[in-house]
N, C-alpha and C. Protein backbone atom coordinates (compact mmCIF):
# COMPACT_ATOMS: atom_id res chain seq x y z
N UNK A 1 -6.59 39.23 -27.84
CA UNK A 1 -6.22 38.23 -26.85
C UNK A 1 -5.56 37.05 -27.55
N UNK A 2 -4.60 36.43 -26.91
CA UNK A 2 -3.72 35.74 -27.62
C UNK A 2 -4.41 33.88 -27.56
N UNK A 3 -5.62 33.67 -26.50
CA UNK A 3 -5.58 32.49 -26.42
C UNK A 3 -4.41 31.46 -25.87
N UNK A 4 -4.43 31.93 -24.52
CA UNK A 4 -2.96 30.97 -24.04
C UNK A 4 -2.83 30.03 -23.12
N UNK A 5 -4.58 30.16 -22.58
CA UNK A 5 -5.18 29.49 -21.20
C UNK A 5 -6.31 28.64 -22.08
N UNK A 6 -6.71 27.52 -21.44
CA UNK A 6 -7.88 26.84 -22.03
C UNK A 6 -8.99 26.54 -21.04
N UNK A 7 -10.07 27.32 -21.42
CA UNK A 7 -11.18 27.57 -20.79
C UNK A 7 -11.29 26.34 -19.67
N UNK A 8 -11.72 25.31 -20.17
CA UNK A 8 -12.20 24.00 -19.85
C UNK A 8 -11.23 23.54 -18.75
N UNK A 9 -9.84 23.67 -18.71
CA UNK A 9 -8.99 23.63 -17.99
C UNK A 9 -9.14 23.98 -16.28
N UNK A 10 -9.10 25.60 -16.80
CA UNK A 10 -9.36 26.32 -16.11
C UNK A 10 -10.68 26.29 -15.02
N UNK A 11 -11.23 26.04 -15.89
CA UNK A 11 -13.25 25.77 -15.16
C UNK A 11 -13.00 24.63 -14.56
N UNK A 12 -12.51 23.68 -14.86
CA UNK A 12 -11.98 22.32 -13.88
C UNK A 12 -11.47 22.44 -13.01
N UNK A 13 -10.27 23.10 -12.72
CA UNK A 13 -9.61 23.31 -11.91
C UNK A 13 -9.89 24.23 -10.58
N UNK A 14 -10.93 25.13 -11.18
CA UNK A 14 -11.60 25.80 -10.09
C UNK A 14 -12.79 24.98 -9.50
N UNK A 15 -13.20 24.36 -10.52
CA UNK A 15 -14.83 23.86 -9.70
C UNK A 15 -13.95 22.55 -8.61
N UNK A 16 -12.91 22.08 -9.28
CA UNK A 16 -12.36 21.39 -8.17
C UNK A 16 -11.99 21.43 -6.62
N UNK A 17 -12.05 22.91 -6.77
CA UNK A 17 -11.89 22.96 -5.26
C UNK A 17 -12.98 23.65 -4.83
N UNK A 18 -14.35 23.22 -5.30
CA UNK A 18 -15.79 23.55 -4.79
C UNK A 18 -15.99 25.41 -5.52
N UNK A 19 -15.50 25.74 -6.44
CA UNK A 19 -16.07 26.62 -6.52
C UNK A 19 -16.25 27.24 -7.42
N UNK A 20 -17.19 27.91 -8.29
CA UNK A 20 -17.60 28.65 -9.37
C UNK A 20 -16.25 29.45 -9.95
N UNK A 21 -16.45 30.34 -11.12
CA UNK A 21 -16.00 30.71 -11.89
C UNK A 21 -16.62 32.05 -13.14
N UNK A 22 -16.77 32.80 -12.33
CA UNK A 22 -17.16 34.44 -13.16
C UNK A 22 -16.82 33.99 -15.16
N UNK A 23 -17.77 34.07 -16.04
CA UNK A 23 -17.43 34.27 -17.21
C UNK A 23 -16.53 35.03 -17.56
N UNK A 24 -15.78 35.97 -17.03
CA UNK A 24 -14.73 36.93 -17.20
C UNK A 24 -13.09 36.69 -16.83
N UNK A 25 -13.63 35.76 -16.09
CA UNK A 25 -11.82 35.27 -15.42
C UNK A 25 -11.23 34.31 -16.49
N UNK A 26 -11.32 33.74 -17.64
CA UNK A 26 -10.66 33.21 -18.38
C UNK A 26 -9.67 34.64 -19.05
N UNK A 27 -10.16 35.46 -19.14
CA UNK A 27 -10.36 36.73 -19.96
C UNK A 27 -8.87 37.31 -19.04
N UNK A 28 -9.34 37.40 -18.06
CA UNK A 28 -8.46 38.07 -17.01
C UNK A 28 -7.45 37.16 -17.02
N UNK A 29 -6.93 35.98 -16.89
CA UNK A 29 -6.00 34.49 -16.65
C UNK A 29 -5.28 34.68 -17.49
N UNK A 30 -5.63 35.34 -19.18
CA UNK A 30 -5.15 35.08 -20.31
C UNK A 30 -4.26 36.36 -20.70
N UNK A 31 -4.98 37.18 -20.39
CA UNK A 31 -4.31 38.68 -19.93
C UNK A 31 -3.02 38.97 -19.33
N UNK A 32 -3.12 38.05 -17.52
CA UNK A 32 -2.33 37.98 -16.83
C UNK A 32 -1.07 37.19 -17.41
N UNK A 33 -1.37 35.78 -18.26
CA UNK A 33 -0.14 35.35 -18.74
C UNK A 33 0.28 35.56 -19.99
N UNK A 34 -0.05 36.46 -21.07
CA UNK A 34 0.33 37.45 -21.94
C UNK A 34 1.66 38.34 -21.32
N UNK A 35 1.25 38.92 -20.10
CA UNK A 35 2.35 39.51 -19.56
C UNK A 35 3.26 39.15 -18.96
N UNK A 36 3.25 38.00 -18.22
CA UNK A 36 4.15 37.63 -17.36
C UNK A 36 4.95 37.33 -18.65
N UNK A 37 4.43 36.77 -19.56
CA UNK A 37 5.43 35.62 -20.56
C UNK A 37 5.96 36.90 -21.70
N UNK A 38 5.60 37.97 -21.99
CA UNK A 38 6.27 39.13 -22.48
C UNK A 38 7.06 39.78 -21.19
N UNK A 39 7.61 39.45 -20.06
CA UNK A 39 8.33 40.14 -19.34
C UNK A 39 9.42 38.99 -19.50
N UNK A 40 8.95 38.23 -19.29
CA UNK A 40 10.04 36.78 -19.39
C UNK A 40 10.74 37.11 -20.61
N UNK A 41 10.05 36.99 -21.46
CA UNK A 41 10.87 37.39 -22.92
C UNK A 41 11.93 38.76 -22.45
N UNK A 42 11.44 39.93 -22.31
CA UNK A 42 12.70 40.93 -21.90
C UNK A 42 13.49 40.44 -21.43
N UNK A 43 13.31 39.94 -19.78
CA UNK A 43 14.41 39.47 -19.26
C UNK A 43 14.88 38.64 -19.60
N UNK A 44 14.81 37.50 -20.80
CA UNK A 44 16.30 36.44 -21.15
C UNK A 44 16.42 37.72 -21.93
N UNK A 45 16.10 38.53 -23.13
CA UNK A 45 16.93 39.37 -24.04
C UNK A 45 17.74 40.30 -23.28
N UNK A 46 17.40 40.58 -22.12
CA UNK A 46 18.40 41.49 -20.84
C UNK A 46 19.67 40.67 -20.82
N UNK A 47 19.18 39.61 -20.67
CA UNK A 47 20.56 38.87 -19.67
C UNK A 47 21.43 37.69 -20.95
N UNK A 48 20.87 38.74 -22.21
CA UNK A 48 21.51 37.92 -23.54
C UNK A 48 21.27 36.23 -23.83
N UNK A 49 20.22 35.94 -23.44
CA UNK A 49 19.94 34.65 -23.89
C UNK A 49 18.91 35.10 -24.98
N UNK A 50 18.66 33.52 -25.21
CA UNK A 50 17.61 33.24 -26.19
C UNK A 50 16.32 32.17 -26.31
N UNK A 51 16.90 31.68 -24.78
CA UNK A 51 15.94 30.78 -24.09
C UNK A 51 15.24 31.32 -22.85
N UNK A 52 14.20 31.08 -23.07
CA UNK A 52 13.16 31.39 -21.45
C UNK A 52 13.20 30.43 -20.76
N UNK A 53 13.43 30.57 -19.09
CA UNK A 53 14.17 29.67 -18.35
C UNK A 53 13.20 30.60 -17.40
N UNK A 54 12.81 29.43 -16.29
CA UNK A 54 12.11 29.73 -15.07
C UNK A 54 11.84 30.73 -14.65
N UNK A 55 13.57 31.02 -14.46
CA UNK A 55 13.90 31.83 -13.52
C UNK A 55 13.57 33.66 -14.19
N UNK A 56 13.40 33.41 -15.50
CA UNK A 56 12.61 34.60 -16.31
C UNK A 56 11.16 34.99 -15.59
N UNK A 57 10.50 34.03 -15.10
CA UNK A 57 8.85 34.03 -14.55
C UNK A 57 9.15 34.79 -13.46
């Protein structure tokens, strides 16, 4: 796992809107943006850039 989300963050942001947080969903959060941000990467190398731009997400 790459470490790309920060726990504490995360746990804030949920208890903020009244509600708990499974020990496992940091796990899962970190997972989920591992990938999005390795698809982003393909698509600028698709479309010949070298910058990740929004519109990659």
């Amino acid at each position: 796992m790459a470490d790309l989300v920060v726990k504490s963050k995360v746990a804030d942001n949920i208890r903020s809107s009244g509600m708990n947080m499974a020990g496992d969903t940091v796990t899962a959060l970190d997972k989920h943006v591992e990938t999005t941000l390795r698809r982003a990467v393909e698509r600028c190398k698709e479309n010949g850039r070298k910058t990740v731009r929004p519109c990659d997400l």
